[in-house]
C-alpha atoms as a PDB file:
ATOM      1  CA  UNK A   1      13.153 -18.673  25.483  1.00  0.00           C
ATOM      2  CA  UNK A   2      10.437 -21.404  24.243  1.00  0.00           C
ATOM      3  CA  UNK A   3      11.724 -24.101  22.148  1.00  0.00           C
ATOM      4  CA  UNK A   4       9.593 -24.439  19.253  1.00  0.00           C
ATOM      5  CA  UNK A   5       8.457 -27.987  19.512  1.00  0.00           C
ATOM      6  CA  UNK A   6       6.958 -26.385  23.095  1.00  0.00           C
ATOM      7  CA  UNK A   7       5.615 -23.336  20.999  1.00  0.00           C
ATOM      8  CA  UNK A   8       3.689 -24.997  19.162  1.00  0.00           C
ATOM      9  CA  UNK A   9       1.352 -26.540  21.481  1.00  0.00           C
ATOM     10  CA  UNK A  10       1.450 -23.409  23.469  1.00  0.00           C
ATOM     11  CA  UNK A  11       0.116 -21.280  20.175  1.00  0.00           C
ATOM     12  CA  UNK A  12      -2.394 -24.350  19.724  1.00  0.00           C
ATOM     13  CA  UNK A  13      -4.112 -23.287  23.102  1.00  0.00           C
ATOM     14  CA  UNK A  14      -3.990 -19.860  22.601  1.00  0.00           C
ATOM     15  CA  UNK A  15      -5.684 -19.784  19.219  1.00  0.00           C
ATOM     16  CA  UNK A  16      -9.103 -20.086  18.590  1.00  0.00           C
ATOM     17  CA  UNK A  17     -11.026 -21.847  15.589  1.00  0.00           C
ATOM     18  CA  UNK A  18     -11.288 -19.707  12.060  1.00  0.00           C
ATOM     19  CA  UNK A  19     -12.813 -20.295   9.157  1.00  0.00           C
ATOM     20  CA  UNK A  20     -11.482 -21.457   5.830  1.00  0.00           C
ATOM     21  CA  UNK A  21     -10.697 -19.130   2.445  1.00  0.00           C
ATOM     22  CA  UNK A  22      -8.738 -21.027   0.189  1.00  0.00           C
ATOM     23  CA  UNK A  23      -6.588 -19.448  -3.033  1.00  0.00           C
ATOM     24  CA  UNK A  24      -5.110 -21.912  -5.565  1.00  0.00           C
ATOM     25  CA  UNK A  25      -2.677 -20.752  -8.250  1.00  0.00           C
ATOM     26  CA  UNK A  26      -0.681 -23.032 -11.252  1.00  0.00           C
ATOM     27  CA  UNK A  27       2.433 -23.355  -9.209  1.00  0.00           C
ATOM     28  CA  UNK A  28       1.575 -23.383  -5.909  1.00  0.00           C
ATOM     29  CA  UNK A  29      -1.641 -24.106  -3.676  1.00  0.00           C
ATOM     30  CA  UNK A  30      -2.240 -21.539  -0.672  1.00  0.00           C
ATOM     31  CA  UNK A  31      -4.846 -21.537   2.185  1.00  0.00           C
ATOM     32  CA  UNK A  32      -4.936 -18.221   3.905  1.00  0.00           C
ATOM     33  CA  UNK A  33      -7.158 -19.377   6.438  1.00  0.00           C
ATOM     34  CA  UNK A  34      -7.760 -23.096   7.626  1.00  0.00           C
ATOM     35  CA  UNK A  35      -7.440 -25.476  10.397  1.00  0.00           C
ATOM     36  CA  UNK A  36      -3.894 -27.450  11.704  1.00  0.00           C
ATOM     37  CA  UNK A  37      -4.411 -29.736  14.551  1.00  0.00           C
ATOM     38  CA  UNK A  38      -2.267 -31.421  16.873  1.00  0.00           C
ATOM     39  CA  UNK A  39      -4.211 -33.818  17.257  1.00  0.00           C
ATOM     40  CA  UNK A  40      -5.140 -32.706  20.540  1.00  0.00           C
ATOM     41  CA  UNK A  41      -5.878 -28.889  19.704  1.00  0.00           C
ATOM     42  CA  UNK A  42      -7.318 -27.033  16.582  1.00  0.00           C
ATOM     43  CA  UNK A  43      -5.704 -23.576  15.572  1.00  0.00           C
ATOM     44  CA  UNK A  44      -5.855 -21.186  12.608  1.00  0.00           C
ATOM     45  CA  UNK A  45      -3.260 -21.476  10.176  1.00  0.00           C
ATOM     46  CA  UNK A  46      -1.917 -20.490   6.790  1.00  0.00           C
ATOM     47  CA  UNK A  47      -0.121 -22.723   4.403  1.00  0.00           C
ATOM     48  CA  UNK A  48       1.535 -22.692   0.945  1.00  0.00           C
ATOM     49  CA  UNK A  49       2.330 -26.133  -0.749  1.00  0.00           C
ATOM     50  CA  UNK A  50       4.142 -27.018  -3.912  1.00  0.00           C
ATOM     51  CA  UNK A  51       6.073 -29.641  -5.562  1.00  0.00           C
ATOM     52  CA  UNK A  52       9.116 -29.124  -3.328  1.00  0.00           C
ATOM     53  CA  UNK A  53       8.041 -27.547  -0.137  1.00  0.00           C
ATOM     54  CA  UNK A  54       5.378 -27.051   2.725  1.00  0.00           C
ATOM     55  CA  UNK A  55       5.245 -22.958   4.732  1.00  0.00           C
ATOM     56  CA  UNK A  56       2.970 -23.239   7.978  1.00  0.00           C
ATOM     57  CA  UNK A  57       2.294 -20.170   9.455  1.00  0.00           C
ATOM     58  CA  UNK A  58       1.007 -20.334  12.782  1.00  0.00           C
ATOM     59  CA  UNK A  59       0.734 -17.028  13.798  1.00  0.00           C
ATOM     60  CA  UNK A  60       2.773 -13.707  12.707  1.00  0.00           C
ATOM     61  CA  UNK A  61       5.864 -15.329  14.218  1.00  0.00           C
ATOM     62  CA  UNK A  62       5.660 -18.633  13.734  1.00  0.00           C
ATOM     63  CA  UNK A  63       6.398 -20.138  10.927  1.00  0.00           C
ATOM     64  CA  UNK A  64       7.941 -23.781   9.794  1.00  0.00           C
ATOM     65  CA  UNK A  65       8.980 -24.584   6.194  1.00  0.00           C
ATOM     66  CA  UNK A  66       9.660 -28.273   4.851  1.00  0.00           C
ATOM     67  CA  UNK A  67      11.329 -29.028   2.166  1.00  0.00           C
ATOM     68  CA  UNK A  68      11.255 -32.187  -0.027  1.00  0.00           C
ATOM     69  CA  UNK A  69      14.226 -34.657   0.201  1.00  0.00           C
ATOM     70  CA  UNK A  70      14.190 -37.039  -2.800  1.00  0.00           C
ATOM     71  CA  UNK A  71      11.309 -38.088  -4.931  1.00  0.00           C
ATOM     72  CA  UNK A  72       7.731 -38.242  -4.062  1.00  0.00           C
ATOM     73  CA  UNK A  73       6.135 -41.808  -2.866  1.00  0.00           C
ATOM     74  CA  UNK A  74       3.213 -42.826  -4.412  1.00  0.00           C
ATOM     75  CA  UNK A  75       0.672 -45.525  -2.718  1.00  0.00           C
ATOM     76  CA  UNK A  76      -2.178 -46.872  -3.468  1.00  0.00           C
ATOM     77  CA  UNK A  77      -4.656 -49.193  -1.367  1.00  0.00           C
ATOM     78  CA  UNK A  78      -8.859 -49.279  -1.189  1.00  0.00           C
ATOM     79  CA  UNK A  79      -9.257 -46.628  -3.508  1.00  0.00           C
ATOM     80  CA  UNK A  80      -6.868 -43.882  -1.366  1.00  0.00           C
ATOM     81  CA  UNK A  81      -4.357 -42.319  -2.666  1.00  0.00           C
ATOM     82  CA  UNK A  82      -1.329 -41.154  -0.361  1.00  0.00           C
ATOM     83  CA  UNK A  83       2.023 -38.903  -1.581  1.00  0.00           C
ATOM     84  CA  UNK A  84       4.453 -38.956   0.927  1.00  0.00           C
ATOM     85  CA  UNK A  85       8.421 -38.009   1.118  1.00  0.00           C
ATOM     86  CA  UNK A  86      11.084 -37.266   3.926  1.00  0.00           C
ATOM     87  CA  UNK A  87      11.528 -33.579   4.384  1.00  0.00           C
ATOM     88  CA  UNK A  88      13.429 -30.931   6.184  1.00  0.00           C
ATOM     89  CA  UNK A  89      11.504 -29.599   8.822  1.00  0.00           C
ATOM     90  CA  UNK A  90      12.668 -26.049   9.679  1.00  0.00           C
ATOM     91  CA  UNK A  91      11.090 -24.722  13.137  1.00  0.00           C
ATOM     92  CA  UNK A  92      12.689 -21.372  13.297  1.00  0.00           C
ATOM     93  CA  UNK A  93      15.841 -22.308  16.266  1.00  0.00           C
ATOM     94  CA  UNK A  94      15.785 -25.848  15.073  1.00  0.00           C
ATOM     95  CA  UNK A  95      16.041 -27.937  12.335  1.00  0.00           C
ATOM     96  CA  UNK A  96      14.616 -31.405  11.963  1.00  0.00           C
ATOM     97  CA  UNK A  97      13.531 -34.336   9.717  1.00  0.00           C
ATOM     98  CA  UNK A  98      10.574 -35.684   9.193  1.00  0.00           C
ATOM     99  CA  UNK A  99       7.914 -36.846   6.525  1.00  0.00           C
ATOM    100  CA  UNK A 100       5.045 -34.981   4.471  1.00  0.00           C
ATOM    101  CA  UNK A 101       2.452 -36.873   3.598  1.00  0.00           C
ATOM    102  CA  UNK A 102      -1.326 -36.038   1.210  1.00  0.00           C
ATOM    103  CA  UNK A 103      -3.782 -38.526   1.261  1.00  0.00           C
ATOM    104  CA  UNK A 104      -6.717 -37.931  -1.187  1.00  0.00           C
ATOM    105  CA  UNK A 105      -9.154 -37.953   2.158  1.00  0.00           C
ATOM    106  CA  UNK A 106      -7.659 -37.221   5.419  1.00  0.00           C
ATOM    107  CA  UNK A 107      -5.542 -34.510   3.896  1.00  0.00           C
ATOM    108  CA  UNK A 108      -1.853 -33.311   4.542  1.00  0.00           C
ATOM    109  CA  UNK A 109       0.229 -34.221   7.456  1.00  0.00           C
ATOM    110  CA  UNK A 110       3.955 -33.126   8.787  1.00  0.00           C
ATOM    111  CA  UNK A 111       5.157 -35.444  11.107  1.00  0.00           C
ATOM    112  CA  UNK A 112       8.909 -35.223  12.951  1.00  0.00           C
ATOM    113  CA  UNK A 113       9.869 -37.265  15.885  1.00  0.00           C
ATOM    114  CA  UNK A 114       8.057 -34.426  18.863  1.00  0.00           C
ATOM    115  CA  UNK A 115       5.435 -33.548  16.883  1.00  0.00           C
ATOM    116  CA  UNK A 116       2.686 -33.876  14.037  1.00  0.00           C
ATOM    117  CA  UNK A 117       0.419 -30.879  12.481  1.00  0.00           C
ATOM    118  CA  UNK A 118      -2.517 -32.164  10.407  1.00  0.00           C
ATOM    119  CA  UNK A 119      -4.145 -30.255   7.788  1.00  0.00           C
ATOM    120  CA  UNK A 120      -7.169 -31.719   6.884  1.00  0.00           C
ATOM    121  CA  UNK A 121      -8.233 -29.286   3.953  1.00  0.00           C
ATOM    122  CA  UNK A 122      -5.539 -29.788   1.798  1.00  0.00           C
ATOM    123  CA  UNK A 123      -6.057 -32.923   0.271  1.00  0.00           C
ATOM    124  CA  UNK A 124      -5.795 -34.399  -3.133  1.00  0.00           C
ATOM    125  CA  UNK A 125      -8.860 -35.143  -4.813  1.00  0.00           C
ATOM    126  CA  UNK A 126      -7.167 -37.604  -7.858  1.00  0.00           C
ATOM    127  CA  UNK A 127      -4.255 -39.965  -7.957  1.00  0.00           C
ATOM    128  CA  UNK A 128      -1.348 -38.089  -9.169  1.00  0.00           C
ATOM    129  CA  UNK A 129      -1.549 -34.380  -7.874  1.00  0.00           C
ATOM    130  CA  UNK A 130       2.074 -33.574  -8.200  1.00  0.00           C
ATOM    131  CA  UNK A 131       2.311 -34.113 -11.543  1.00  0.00           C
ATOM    132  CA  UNK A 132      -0.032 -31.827 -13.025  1.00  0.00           C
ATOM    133  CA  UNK A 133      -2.767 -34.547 -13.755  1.00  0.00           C
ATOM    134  CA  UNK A 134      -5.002 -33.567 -11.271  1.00  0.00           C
ATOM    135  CA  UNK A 135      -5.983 -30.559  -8.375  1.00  0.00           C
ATOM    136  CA  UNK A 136      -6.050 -29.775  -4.814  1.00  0.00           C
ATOM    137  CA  UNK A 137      -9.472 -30.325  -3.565  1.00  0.00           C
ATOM    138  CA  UNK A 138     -10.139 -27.360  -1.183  1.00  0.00           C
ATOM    139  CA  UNK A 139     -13.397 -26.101   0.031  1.00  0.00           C
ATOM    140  CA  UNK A 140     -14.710 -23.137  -2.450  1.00  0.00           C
ATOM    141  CA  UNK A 141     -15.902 -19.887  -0.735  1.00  0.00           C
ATOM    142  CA  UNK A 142     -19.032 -20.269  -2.936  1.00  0.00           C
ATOM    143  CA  UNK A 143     -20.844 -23.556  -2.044  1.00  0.00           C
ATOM    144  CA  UNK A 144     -22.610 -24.894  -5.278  1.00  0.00           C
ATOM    145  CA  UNK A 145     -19.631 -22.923  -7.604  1.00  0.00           C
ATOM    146  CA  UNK A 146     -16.789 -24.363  -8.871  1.00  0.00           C
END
């Protein structure tokens, strides 16, 4: 059986590029279709993020969930704006720790110890996103509509 921190690399390669349709609702933000990266390969993915947790679906049978641990960090510096707290990283088999972190432009990471996914679409577009005060900033479906 494939460990999942060797799954995902594996599914990485074996997925090609798709394009982006985001959904966005008052309690949670989804993107049916967008791009992860491994910072070596691009795949298709899915996510759902709210206050408290992160779902990554890599394909139909892959899929990771992080939850929050304590209170959201807030930093500031050169006009960015990054959230970032530990989290539980559940890969399925395994189970391991890690950090989520939204910056306002290079957009949402999940990083553990083996591995990191980047999700560049889902990014915050004002300083204090988990609050209510301001939205995800997610590519519309309708360039020049907001």
């Amino acid at each position: 059986m494939i460990q999942p921190q060797r799954a995902i690399p594996i599914l990485f390669a074996a997925l090609v590029a798709a394009s982006s349709v985001a959904t966005e609702s008052a309690t949670a933000t989804e993107l049916e279709q967008t791009i992860c990266s491994n910072g070596t390969r691009n795949a298709p993915c899915s996510v759902k993020l709210d206050d408290d947790s992160l779902e990554l679906r890599l394909d139909p049978n892959l899929l990771l969930k992080a939850r929050r641990l304590g209170r959201w960090r807030i930093s500031r510096q050169d006009g960015i704006t990054t959230h970032s707290c530990n989290a539980r990283i559940d890969l399925g088999s395994d189970v391991v720790y890690g950090v989520l972190r939204i910056s306002s432009t290079t957009g949402t990471s999940l990083i553990w110890a083996q591995q990191r996914i980047d999700i560049p679409e889902l990014q915050f577009s004002s300083p204090s996103p988990l609050q209510g005060e301001s939205q995800l900033d997610m590519p519309s479906e309708h360039p020049g509509h907001p």
